[in-house]
Structure formats: C-alpha cells, structure tokens
C-alpha atoms as a PDB file:
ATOM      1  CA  UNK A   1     169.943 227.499  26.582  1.00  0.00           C
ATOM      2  CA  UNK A   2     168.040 228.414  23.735  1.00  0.00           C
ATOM      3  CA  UNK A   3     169.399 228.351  19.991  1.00  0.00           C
ATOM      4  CA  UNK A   4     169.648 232.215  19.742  1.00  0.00           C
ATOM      5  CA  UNK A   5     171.929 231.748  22.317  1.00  0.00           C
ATOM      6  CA  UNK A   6     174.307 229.867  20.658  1.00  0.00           C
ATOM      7  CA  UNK A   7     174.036 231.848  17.514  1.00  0.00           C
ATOM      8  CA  UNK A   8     175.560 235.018  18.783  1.00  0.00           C
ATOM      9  CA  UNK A   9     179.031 233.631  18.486  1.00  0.00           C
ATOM     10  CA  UNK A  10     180.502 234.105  14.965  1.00  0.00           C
ATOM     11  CA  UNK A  11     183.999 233.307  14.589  1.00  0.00           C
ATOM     12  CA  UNK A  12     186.908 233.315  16.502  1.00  0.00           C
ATOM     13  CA  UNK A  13     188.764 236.695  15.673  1.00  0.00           C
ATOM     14  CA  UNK A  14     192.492 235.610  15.499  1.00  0.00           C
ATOM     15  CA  UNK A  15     195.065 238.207  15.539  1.00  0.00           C
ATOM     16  CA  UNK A  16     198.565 239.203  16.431  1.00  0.00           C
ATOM     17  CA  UNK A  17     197.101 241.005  19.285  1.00  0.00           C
ATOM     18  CA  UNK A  18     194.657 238.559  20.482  1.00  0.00           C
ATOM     19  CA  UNK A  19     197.309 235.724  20.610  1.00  0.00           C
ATOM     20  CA  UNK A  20     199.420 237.945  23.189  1.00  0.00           C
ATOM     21  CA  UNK A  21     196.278 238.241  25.537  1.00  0.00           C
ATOM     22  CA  UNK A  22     195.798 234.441  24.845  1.00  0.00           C
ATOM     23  CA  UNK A  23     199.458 233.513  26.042  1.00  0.00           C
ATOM     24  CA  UNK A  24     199.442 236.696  28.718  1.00  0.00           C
ATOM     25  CA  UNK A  25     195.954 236.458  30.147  1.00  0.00           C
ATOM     26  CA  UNK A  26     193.825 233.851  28.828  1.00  0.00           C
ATOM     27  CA  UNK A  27     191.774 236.020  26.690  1.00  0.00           C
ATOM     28  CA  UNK A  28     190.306 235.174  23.784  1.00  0.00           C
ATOM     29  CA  UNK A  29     188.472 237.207  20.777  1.00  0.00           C
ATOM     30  CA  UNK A  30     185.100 236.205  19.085  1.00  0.00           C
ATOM     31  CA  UNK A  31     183.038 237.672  16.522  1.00  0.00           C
ATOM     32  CA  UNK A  32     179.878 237.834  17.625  1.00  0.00           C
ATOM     33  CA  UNK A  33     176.341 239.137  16.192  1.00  0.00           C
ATOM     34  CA  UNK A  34     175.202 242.919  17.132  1.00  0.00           C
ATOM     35  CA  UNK A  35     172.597 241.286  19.134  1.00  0.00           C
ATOM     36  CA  UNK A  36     174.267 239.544  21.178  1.00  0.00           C
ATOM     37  CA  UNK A  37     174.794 240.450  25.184  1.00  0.00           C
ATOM     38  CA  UNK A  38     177.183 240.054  27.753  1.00  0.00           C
ATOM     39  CA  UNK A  39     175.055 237.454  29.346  1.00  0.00           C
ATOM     40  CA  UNK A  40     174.342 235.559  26.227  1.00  0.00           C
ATOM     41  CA  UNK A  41     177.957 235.504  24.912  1.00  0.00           C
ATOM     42  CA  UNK A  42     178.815 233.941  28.286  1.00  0.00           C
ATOM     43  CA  UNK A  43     176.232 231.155  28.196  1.00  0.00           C
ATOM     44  CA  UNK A  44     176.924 230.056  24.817  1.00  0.00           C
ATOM     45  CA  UNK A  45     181.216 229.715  24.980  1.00  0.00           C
ATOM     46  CA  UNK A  46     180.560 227.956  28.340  1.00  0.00           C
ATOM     47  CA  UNK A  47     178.574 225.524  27.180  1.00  0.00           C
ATOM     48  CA  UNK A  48     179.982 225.134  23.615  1.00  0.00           C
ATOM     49  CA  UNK A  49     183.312 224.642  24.640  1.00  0.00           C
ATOM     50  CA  UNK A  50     182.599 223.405  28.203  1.00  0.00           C
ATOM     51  CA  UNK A  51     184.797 226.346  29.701  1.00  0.00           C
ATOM     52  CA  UNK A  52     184.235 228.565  33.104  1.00  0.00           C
ATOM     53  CA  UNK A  53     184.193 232.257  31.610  1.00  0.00           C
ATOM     54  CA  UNK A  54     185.220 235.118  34.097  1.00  0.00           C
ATOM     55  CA  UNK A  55     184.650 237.783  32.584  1.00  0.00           C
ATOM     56  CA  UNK A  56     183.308 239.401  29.097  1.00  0.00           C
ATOM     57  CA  UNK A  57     184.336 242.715  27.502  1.00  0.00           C
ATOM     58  CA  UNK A  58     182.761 243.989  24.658  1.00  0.00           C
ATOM     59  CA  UNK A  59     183.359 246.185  21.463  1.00  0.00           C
ATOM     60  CA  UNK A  60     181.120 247.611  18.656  1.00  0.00           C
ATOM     61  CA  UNK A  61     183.673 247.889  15.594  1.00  0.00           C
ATOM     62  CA  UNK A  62     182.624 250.756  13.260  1.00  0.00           C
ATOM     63  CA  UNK A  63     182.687 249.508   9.595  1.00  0.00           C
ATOM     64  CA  UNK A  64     185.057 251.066   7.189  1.00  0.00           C
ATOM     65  CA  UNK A  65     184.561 253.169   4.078  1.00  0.00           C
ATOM     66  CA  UNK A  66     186.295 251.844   0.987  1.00  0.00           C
ATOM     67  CA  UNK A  67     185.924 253.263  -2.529  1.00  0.00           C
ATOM     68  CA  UNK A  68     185.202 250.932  -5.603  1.00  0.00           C
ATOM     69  CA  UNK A  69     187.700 250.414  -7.470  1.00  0.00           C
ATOM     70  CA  UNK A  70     185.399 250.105 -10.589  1.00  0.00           C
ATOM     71  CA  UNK A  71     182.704 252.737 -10.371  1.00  0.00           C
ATOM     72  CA  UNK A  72     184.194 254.828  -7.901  1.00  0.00           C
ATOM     73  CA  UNK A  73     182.109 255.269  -5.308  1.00  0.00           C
ATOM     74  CA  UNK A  74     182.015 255.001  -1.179  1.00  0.00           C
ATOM     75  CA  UNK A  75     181.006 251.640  -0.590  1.00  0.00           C
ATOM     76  CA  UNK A  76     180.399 251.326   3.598  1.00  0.00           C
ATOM     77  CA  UNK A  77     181.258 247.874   5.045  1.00  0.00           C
ATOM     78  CA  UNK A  78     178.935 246.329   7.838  1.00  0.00           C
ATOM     79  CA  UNK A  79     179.333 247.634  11.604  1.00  0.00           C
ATOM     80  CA  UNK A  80     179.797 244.135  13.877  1.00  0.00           C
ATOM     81  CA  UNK A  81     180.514 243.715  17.157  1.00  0.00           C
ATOM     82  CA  UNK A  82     183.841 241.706  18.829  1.00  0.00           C
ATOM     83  CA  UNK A  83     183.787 239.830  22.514  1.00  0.00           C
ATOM     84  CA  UNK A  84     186.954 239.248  24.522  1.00  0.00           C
ATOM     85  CA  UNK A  85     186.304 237.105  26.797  1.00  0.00           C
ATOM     86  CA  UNK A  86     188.107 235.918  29.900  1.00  0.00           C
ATOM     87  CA  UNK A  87     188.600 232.400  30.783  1.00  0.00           C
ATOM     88  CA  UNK A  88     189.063 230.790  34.495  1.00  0.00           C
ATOM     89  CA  UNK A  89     192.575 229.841  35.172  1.00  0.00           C
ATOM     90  CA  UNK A  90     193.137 225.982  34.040  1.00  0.00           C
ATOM     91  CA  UNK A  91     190.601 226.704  31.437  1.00  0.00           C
ATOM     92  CA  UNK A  92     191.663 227.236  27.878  1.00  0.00           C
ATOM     93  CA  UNK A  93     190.014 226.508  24.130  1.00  0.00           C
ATOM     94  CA  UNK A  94     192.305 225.158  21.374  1.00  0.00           C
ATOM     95  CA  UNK A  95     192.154 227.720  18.499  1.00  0.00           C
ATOM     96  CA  UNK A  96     193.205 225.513  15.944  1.00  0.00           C
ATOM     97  CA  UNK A  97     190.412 223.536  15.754  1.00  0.00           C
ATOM     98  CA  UNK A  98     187.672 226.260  15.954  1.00  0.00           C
ATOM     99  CA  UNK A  99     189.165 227.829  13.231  1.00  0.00           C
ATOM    100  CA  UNK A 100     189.237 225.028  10.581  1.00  0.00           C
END
C-alpha cells in the first residue's frame, strides 16, 4: 500500500441522500482526488477503516459557475471527483467520527 494510495480519499461527502443509501444499502460517499481509481479507492478504505468493500462506483462532479459578487465576473469552481462505495454486509464505518 503505498502513500498515494491512501491520499486519494478526501472527505467523507455527507448528505441527505447519502445517509438513505447508508441506512438502505450500506453505501457510503467519499470525496476523493481526480486521480484516484477504482482500484486505489478500494485499497485505501479497506485498509484505513479495516472494512471488506464490494463494490465502487464512481462520479466526476462538474464544478459550478458562480459570479462575484464584487467585481462581477464568472468565477469557475474546481471539477472533483465523488466515490460511493459499497460495503460487505456486517461491515459498516461510523460517520461521526470521520467527520470530526
């Protein structure tokens, strides 16, 4: 396991959304770097949080376009990439303390 492993994973992405496929399927949502991979993303939540992973799905999110509220121009946010990822049944990873 190498450290660029473990560096893909961001931050938990907590949502309304995500909670459901926590309680409904045992899915949870990272944020993870653009560089990361399938295969990477697996190795580093299994061993971090000493879970079996299934299976992992994943999502480039497009950045947004806001204006500026003080010059007035397009401002374009960065694009980053989310992981939901699949756990084995009798597995599970307390939220509450990866988010603090």
């Amino acid at each position: 396991m190498s450290i660029k492993d473990l560096q893909c994973l961001q931050a938990p992405h907590v949502t309304e959304k995500t909670s459901r496929l926590t309680a409904k399927s045992n899915q949870y949502a990272f944020k993870v770097s653009l560089e990361a991979t399938k295969l990477s993303i697996k190795k580093s939540i299994e061993e971090y949080f000493s879970v079996v992973v299934e299976n992992v799905q994943v999502i480039k999110v497009k950045g947004k376009t806001r204006r500026d509220r003080k010059s007035n121009k397009l401002r374009k946010r960065s694009n980053w990439k989310k992981a939901y990822v699949t756990l084995a049944e009798g597995n599970s990873i307390d939220m509450e303390i990866v988010t603090e």
